[in-house]
PDB file of N, CA and C in Angstrom:
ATOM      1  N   UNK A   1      76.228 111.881  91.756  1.00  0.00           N
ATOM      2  CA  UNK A   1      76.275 111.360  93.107  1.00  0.00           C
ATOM      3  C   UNK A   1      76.688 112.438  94.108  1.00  0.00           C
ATOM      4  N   UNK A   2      77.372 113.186  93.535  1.00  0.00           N
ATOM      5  CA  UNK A   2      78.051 114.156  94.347  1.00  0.00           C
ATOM      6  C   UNK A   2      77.386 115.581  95.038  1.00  0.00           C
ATOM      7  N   UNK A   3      76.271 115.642  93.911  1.00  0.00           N
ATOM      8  CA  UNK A   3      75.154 116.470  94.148  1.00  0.00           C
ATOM      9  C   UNK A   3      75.846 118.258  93.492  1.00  0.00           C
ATOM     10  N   UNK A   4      76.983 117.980  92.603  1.00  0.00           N
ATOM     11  CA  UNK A   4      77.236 119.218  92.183  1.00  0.00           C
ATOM     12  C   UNK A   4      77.686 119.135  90.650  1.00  0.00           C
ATOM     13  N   UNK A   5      77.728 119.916  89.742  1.00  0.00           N
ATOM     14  CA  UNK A   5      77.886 120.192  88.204  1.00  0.00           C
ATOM     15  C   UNK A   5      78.998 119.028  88.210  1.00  0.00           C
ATOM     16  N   UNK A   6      79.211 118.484  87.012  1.00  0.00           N
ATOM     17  CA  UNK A   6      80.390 118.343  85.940  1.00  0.00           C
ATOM     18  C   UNK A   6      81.721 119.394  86.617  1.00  0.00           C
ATOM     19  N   UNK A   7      81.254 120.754  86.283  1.00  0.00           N
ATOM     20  CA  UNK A   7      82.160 121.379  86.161  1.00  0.00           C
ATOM     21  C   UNK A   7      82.881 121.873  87.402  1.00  0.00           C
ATOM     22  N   UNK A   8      82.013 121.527  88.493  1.00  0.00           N
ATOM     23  CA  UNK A   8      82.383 121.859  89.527  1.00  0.00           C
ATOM     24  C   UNK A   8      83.085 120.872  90.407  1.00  0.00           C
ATOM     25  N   UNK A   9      83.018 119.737  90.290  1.00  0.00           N
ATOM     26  CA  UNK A   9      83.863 118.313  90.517  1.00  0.00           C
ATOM     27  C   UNK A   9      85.462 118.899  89.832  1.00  0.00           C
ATOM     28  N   UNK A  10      85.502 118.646  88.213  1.00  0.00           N
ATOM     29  CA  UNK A  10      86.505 118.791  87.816  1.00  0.00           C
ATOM     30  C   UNK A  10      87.326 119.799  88.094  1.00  0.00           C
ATOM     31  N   UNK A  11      86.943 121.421  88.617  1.00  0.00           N
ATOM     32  CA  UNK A  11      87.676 122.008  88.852  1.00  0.00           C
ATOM     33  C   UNK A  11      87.980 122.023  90.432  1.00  0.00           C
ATOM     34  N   UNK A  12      87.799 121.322  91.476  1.00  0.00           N
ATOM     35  CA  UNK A  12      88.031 121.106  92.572  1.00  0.00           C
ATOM     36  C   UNK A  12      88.946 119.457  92.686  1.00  0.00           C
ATOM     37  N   UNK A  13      88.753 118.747  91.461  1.00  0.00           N
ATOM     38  CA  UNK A  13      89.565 117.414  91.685  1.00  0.00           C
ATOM     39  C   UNK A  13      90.881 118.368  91.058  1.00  0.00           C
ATOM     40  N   UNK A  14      90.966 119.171  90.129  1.00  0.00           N
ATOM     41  CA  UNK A  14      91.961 119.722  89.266  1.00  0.00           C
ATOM     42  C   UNK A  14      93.015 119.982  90.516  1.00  0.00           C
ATOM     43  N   UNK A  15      92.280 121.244  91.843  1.00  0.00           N
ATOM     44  CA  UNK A  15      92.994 122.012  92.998  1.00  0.00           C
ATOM     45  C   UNK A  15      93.874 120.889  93.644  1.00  0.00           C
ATOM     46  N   UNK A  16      92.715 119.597  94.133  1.00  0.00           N
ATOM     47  CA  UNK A  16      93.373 118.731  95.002  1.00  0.00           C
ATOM     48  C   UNK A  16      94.550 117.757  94.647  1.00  0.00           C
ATOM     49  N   UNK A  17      94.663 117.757  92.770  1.00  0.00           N
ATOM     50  CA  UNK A  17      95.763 117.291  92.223  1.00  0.00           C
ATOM     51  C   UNK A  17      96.995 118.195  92.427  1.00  0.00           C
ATOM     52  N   UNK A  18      96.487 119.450  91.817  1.00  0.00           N
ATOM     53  CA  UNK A  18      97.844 120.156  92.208  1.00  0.00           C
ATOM     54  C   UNK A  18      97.952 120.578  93.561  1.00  0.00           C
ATOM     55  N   UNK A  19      97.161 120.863  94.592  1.00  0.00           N
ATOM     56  CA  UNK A  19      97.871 120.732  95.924  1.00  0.00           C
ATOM     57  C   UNK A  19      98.737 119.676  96.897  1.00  0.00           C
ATOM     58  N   UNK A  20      98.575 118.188  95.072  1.00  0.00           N
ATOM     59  CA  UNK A  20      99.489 117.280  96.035  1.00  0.00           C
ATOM     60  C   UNK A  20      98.735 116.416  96.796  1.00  0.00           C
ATOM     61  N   UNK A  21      97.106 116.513  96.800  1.00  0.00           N
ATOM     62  CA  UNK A  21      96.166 115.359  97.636  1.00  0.00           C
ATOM     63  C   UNK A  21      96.208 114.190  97.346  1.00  0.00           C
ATOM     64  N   UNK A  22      96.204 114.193  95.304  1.00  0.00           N
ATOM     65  CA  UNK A  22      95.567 113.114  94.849  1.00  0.00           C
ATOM     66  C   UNK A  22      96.534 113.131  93.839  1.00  0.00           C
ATOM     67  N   UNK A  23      96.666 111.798  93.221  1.00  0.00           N
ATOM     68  CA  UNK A  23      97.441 111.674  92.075  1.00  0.00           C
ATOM     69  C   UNK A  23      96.613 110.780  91.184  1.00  0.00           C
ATOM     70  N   UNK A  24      97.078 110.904  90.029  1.00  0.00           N
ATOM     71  CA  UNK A  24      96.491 110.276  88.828  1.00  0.00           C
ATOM     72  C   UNK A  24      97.309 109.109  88.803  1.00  0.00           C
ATOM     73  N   UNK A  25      96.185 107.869  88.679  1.00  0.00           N
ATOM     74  CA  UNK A  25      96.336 106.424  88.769  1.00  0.00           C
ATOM     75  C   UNK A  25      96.179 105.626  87.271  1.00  0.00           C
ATOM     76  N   UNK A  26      95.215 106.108  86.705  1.00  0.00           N
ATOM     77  CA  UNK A  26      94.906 105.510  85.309  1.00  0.00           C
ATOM     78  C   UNK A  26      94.795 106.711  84.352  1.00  0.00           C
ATOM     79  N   UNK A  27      94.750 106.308  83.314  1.00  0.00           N
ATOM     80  CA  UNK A  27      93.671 107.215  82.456  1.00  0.00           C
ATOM     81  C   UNK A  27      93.368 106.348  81.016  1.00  0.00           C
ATOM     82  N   UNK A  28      92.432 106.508  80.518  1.00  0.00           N
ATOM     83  CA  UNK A  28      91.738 105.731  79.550  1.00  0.00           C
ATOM     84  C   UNK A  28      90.876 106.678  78.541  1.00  0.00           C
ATOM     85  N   UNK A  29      90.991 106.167  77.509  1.00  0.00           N
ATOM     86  CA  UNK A  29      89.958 106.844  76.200  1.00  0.00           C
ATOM     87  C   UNK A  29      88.301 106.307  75.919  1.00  0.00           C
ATOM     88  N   UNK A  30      87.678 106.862  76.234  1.00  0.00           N
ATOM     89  CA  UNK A  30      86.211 106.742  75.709  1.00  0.00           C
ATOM     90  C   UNK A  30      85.453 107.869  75.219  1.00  0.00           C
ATOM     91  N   UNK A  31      85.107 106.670  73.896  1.00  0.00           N
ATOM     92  CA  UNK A  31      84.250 107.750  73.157  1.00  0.00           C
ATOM     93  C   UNK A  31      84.765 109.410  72.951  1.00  0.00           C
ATOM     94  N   UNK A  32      86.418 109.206  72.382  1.00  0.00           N
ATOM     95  CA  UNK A  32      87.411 110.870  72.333  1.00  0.00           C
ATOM     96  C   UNK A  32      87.342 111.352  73.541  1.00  0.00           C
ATOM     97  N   UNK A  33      87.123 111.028  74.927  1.00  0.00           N
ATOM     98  CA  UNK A  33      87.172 110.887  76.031  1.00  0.00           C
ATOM     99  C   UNK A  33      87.694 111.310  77.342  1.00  0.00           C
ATOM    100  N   UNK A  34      89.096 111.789  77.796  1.00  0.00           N
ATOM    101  CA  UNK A  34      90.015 111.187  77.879  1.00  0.00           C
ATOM    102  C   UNK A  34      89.468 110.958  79.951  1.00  0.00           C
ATOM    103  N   UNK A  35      89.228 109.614  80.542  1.00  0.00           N
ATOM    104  CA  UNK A  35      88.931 109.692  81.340  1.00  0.00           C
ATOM    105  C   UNK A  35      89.881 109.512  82.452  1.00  0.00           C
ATOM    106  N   UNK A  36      90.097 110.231  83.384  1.00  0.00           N
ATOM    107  CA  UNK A  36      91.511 109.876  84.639  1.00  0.00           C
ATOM    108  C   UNK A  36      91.138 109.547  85.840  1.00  0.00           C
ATOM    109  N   UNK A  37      91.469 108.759  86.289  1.00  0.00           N
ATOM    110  CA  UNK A  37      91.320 108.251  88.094  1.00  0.00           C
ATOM    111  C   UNK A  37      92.281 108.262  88.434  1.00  0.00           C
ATOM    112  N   UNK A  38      91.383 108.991  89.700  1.00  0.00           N
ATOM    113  CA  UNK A  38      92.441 109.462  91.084  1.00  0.00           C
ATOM    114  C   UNK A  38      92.448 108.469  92.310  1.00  0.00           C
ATOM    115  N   UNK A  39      93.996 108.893  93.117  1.00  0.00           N
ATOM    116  CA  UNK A  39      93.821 108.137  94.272  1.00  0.00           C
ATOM    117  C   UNK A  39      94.459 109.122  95.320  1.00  0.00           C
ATOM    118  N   UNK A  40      94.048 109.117  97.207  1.00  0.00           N
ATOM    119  CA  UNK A  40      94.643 109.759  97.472  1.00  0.00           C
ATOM    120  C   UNK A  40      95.956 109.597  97.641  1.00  0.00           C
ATOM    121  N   UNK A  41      97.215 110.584  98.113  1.00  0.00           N
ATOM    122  CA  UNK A  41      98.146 110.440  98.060  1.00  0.00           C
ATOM    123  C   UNK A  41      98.757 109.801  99.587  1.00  0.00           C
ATOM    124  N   UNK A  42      97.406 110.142 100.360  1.00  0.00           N
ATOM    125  CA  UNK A  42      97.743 109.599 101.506  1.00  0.00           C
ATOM    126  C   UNK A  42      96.856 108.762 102.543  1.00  0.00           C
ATOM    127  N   UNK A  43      96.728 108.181 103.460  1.00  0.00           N
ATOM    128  CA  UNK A  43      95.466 107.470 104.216  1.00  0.00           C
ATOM    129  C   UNK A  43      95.029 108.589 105.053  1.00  0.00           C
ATOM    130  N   UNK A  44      95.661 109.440 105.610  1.00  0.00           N
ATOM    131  CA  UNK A  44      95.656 110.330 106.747  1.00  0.00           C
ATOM    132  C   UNK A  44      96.100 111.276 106.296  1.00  0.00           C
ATOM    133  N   UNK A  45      94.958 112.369 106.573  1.00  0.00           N
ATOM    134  CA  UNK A  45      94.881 114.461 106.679  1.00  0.00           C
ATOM    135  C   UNK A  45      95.080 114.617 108.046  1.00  0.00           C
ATOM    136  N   UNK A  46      95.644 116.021 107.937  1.00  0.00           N
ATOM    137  CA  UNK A  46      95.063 116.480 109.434  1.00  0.00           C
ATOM    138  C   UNK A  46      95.416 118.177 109.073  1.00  0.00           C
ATOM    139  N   UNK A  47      94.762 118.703 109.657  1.00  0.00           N
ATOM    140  CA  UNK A  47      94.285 120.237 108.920  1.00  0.00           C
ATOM    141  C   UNK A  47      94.797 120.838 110.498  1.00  0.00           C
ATOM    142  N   UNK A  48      95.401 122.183 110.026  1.00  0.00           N
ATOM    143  CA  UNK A  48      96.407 122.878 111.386  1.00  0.00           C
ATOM    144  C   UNK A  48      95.547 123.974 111.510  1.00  0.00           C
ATOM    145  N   UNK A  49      94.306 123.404 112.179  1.00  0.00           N
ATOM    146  CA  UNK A  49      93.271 124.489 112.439  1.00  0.00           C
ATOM    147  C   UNK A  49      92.574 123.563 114.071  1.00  0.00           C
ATOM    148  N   UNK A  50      91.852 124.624 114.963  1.00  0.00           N
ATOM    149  CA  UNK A  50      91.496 124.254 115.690  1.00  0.00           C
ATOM    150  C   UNK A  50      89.922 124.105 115.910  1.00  0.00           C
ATOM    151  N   UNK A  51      89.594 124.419 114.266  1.00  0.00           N
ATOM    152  CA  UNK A  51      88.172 124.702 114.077  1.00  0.00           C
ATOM    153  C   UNK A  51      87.181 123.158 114.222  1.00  0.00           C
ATOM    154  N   UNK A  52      86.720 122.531 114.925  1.00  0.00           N
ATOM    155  CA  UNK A  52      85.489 120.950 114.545  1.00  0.00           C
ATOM    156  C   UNK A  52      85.447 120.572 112.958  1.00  0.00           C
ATOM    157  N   UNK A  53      85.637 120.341 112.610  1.00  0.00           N
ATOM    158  CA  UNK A  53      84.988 119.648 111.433  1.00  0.00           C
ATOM    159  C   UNK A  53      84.170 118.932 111.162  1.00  0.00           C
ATOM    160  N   UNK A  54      84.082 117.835 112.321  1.00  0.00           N
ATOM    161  CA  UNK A  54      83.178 116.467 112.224  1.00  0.00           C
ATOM    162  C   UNK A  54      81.933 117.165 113.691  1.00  0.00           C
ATOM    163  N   UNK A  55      80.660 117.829 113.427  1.00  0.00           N
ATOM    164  CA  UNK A  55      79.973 118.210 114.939  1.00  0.00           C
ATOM    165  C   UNK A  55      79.930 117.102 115.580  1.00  0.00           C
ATOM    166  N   UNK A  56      80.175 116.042 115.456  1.00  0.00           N
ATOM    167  CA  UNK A  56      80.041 114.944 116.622  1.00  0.00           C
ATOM    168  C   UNK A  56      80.999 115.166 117.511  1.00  0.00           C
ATOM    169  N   UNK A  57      82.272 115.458 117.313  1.00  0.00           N
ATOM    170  CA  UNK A  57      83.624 115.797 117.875  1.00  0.00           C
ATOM    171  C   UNK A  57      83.411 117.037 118.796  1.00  0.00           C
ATOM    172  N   UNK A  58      82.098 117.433 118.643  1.00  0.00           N
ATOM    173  CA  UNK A  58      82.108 118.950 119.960  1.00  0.00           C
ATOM    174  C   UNK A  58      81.263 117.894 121.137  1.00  0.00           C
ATOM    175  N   UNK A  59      82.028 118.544 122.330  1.00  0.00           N
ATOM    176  CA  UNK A  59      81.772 118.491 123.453  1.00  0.00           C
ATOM    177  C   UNK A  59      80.321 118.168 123.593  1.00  0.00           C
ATOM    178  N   UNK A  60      79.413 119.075 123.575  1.00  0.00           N
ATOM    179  CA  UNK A  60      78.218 119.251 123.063  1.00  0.00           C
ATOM    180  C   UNK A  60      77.220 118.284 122.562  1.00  0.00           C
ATOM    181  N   UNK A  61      77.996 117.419 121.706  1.00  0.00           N
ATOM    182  CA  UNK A  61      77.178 116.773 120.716  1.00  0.00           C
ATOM    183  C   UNK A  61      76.356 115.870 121.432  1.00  0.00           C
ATOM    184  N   UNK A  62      75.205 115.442 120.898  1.00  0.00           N
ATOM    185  CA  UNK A  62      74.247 114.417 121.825  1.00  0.00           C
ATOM    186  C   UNK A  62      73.770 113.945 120.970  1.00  0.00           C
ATOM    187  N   UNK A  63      73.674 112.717 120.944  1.00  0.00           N
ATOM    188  CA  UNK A  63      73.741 111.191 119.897  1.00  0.00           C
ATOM    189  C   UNK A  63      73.173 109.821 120.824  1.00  0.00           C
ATOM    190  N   UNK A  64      72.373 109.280 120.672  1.00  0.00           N
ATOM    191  CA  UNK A  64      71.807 107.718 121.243  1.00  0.00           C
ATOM    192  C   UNK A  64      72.680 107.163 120.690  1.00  0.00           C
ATOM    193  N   UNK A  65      73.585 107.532 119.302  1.00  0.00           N
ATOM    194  CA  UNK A  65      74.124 105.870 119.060  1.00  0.00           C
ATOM    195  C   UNK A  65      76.055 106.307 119.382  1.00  0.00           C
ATOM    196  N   UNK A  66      76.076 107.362 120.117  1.00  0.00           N
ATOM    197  CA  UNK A  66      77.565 107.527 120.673  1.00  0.00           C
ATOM    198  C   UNK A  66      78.058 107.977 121.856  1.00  0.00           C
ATOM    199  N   UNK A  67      79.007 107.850 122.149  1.00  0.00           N
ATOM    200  CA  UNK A  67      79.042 108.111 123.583  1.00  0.00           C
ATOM    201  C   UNK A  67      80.371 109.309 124.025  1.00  0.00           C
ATOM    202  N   UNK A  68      80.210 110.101 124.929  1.00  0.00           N
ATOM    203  CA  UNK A  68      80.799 111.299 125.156  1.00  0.00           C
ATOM    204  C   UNK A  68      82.553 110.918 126.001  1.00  0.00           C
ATOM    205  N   UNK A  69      83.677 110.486 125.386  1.00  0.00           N
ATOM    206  CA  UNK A  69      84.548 109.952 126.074  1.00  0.00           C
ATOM    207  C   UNK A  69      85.486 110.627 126.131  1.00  0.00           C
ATOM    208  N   UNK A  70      86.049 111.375 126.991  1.00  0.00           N
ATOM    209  CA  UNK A  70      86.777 112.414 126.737  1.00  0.00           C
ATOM    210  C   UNK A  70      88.270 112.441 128.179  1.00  0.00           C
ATOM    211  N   UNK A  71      89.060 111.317 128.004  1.00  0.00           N
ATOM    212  CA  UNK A  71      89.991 110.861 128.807  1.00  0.00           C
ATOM    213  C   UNK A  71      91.196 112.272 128.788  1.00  0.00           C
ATOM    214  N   UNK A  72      91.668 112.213 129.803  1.00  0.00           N
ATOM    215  CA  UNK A  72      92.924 113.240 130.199  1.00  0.00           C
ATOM    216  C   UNK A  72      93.965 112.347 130.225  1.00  0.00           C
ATOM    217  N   UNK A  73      94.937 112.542 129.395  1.00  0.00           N
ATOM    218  CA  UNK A  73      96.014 111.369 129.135  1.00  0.00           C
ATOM    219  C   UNK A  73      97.364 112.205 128.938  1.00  0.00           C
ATOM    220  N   UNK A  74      98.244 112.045 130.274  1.00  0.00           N
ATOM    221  CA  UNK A  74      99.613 112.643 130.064  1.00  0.00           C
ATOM    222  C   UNK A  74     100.730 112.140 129.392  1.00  0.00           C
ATOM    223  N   UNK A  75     101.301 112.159 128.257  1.00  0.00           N
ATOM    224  CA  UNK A  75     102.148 110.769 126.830  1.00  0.00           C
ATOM    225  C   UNK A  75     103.148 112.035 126.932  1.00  0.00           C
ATOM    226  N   UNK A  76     104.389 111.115 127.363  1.00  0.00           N
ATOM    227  CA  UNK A  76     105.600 111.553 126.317  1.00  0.00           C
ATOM    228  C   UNK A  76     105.516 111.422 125.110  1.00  0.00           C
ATOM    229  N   UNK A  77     106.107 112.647 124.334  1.00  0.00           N
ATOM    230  CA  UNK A  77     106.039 112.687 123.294  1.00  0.00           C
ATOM    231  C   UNK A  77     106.018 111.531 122.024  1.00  0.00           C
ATOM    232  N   UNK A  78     106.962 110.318 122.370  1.00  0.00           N
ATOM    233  CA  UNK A  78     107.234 109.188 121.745  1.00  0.00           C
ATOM    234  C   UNK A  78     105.725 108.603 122.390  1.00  0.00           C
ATOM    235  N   UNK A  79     105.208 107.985 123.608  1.00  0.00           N
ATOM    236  CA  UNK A  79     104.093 107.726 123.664  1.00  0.00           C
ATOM    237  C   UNK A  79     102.664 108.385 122.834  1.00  0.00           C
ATOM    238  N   UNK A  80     103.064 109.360 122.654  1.00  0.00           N
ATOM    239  CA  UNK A  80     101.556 110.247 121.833  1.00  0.00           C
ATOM    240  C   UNK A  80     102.014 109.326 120.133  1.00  0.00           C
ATOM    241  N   UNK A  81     102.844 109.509 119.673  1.00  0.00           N
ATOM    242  CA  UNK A  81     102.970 109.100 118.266  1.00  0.00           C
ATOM    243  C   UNK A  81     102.791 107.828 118.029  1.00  0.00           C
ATOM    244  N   UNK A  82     103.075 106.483 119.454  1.00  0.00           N
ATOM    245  CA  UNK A  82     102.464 105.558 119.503  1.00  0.00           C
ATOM    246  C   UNK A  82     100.963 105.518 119.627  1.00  0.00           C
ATOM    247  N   UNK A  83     100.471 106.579 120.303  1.00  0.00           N
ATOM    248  CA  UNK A  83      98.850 106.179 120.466  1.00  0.00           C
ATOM    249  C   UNK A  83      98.365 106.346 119.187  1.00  0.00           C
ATOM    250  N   UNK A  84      98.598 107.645 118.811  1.00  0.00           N
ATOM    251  CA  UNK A  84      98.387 107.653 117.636  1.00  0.00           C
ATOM    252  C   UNK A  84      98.253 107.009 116.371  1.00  0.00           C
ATOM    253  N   UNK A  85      99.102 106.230 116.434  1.00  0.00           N
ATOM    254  CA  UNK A  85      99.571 105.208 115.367  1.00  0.00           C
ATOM    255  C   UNK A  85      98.648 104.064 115.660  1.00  0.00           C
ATOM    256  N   UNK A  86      98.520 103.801 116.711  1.00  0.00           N
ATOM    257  CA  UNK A  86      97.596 102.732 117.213  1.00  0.00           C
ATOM    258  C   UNK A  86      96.416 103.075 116.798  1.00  0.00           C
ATOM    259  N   UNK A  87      95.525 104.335 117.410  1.00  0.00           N
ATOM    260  CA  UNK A  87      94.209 104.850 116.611  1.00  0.00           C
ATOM    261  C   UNK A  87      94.174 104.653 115.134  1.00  0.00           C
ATOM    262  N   UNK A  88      95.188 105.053 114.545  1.00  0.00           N
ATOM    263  CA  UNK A  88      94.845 105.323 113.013  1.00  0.00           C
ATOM    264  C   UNK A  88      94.978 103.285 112.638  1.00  0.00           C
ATOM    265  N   UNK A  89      95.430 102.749 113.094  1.00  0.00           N
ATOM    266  CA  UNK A  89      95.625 101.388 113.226  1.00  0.00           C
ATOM    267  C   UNK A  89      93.931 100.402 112.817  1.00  0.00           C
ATOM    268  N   UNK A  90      93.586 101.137 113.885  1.00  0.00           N
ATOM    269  CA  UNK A  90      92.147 100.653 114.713  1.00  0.00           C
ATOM    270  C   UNK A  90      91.373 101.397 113.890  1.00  0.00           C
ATOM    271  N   UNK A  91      91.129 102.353 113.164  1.00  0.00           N
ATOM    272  CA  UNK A  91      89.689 103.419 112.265  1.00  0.00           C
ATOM    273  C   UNK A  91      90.504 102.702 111.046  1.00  0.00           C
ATOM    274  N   UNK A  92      91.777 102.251 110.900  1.00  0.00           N
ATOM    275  CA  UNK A  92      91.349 101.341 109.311  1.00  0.00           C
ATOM    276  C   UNK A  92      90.830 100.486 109.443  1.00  0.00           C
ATOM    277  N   UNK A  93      90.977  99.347 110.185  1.00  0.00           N
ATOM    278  CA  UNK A  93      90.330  97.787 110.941  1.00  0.00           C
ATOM    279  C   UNK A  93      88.787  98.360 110.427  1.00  0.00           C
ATOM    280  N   UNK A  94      88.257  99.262 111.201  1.00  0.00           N
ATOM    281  CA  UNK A  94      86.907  99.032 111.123  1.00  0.00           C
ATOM    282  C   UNK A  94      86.400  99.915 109.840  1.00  0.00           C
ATOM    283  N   UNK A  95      86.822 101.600 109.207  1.00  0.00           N
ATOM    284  CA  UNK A  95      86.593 101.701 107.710  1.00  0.00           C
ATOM    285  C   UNK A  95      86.833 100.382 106.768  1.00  0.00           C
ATOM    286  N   UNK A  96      87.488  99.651 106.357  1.00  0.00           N
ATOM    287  CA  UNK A  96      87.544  98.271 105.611  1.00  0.00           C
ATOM    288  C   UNK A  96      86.562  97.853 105.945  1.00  0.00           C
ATOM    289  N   UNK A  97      85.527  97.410 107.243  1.00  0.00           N
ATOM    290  CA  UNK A  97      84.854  96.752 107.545  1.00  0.00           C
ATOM    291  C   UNK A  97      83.392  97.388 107.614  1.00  0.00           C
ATOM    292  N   UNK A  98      83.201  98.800 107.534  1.00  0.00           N
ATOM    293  CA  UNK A  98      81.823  99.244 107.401  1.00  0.00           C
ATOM    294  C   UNK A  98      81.926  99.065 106.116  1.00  0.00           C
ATOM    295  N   UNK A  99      80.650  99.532 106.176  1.00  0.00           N
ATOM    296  CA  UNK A  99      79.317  99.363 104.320  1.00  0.00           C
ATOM    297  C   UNK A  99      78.418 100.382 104.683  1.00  0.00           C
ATOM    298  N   UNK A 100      78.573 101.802 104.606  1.00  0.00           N
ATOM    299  CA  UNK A 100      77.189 102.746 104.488  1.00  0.00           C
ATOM    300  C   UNK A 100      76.262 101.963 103.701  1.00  0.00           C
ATOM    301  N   UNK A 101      76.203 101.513 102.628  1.00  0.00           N
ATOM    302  CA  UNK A 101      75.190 101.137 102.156  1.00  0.00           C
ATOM    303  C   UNK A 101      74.049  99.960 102.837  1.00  0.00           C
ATOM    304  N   UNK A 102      75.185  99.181 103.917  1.00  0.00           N
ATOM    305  CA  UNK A 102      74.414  98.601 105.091  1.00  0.00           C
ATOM    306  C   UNK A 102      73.342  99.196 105.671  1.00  0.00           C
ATOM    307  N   UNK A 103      73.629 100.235 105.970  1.00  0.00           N
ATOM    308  CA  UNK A 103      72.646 101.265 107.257  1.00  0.00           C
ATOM    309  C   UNK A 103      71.577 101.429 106.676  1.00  0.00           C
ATOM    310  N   UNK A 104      71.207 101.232 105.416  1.00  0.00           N
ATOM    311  CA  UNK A 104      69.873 101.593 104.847  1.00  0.00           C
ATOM    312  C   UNK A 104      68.949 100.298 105.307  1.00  0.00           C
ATOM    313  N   UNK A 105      69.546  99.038 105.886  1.00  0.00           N
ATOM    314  CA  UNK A 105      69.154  98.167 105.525  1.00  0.00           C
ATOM    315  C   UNK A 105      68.247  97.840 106.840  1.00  0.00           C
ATOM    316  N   UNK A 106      68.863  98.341 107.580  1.00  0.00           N
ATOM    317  CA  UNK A 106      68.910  98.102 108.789  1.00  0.00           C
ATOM    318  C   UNK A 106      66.934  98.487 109.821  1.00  0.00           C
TER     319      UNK A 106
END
């Protein structure tokens, strides 16, 4: 599914265990086996770089199905950690509620 080796999954799930991303949830025997599932360790990343990650997020980007909203908002510090909290609030509400596998359907 992933579109890369066996071997190349396992040694990149291996990094993100020991960097502390993901932790081991189960593990089970099949067929001399030994199979482990992961979970992350957290709901929320945030990477101390100023580089885009997502190109929709540049200025730039031009999309029919999104729109360019880019508010100037002055928050005391205690206000920013509320908005914040509120956003991450609101993108779980609706991740729980999408289905990529919807969009094919469509």
């Amino acid at each position: 599914m992933l579109g890369n080796s066996p071997g190349s999954v396992h040694y990149h799930i291996k990094k993100l265990n020991y960097g502390g991303l993901i932790e081991i949830v189960k593990t089970k025997e099949v067929g001399g086996i030994i199979e482990k599932y992961y979970k992350a360790k957290s709901k929320w990343f945030s990477a101390n770089s100023t580089d885009i990650i997502d190109s929709a997020l540049n200025e730039d980007f031009n999309s029919t199905d999104s729109s360019n909203l880019s508010p100037r908002l002055f928050l005391k510090e205690e206000e920013k950690e509320e908005l914040i909290e509120d956003v991450k609030i609101l993108l779980e509400k609706w991740l729980n509620q999408s289905n990529p596998s919807e969009l094919n359907k469509i």
